[in-house]
C-alpha atoms as a PDB file:
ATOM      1  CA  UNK A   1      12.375  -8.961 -11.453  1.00  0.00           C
ATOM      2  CA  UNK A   2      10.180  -6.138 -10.544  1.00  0.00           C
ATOM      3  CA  UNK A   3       8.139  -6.986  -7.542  1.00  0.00           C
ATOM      4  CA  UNK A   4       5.565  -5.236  -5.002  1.00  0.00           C
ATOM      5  CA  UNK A   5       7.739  -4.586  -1.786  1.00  0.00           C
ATOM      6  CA  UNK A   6       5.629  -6.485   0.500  1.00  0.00           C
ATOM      7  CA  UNK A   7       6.395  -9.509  -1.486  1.00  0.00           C
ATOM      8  CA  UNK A   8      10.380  -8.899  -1.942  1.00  0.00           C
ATOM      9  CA  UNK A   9      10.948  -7.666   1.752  1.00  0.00           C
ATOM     10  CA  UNK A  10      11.791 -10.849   3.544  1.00  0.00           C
ATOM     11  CA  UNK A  11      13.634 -12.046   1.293  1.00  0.00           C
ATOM     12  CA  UNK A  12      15.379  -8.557   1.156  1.00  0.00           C
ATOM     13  CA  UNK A  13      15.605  -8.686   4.883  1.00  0.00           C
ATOM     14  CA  UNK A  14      17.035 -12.183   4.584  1.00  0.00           C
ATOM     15  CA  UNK A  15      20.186 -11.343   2.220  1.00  0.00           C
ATOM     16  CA  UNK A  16      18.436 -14.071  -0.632  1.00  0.00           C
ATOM     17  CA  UNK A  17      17.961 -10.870  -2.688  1.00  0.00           C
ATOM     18  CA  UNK A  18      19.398  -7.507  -3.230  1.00  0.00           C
ATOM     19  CA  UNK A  19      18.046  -4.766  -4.495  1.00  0.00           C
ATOM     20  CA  UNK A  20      19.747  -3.338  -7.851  1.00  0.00           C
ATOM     21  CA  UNK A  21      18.761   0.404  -8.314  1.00  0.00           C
ATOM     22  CA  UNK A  22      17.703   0.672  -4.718  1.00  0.00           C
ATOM     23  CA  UNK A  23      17.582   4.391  -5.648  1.00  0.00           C
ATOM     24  CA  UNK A  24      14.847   3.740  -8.389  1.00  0.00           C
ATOM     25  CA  UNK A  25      11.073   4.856  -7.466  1.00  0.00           C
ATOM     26  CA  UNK A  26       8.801   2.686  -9.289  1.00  0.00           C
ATOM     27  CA  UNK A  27       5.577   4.489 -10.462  1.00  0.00           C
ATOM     28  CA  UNK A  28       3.094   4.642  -7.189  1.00  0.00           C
ATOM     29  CA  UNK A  29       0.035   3.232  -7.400  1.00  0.00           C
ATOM     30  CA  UNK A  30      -3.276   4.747  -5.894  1.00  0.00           C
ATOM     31  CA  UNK A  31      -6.147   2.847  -4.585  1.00  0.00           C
ATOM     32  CA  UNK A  32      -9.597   4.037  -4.720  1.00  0.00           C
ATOM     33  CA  UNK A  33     -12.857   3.745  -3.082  1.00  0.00           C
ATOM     34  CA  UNK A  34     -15.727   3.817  -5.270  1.00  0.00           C
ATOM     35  CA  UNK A  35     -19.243   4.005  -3.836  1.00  0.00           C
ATOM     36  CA  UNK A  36     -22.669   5.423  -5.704  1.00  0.00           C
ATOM     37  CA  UNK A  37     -23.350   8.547  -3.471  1.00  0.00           C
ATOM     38  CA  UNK A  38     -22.439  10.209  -0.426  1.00  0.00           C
ATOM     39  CA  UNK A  39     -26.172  11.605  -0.193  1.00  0.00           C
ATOM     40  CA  UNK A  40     -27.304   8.161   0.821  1.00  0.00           C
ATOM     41  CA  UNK A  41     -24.037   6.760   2.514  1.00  0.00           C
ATOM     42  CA  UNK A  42     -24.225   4.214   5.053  1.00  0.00           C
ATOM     43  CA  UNK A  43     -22.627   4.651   8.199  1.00  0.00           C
ATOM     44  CA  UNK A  44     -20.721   0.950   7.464  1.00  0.00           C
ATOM     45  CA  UNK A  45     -19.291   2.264   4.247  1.00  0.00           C
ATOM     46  CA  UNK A  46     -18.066   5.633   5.571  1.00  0.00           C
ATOM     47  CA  UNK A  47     -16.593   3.245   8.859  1.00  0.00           C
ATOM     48  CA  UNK A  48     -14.703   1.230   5.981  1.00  0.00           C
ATOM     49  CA  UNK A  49     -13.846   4.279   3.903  1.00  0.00           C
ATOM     50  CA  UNK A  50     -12.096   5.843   7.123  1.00  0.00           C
ATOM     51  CA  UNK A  51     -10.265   2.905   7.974  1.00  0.00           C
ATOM     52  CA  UNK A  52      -9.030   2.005   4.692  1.00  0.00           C
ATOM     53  CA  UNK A  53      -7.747   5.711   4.468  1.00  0.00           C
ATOM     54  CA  UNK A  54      -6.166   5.612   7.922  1.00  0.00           C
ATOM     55  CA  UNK A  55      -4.514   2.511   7.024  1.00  0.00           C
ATOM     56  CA  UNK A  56      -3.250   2.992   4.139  1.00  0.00           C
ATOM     57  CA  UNK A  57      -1.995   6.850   4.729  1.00  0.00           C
ATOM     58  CA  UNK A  58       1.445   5.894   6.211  1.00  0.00           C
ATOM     59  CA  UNK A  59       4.745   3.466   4.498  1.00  0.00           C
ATOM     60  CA  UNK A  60       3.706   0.030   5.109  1.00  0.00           C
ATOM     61  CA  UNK A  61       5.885  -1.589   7.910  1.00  0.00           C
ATOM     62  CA  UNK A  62       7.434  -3.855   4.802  1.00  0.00           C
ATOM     63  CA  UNK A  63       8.446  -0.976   3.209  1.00  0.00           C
ATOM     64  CA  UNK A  64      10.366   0.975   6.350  1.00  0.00           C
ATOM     65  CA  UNK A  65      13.888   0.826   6.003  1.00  0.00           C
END
């Protein structure tokens, strides 16, 4: 099966699976954040915007390793 790494990691971690083509990079995937205008944005949304950014910028601790 193909699965998302935070779902496959324990078990990874665990020995209950191993990873075939560890060497395979699966196509990334990007999120975005779509709002109606930055002329009128409110100072929640741009709080949320910079968090989701900052938290999302570095390899997921499930993915490490």
């Amino acid at each position: 099966a193909h699965l998302p790494s935070y779902a496959a990691a324990p078990y990874v971690a665990s020995g209950k699976l191993v990873a075939l083509l560890p060497q395979h990079e699966p196509t990334v995937l990007d999120i975005y954040g779509v709002y109606a205008s930055r002329k009128h944005m409110p100072a929640t949304l741009r709080t949320m915007l910079d968090f989701l950014a900052g938290r999302f910028a570095d390899e997921p601790e499930w993915g490490e390793g």
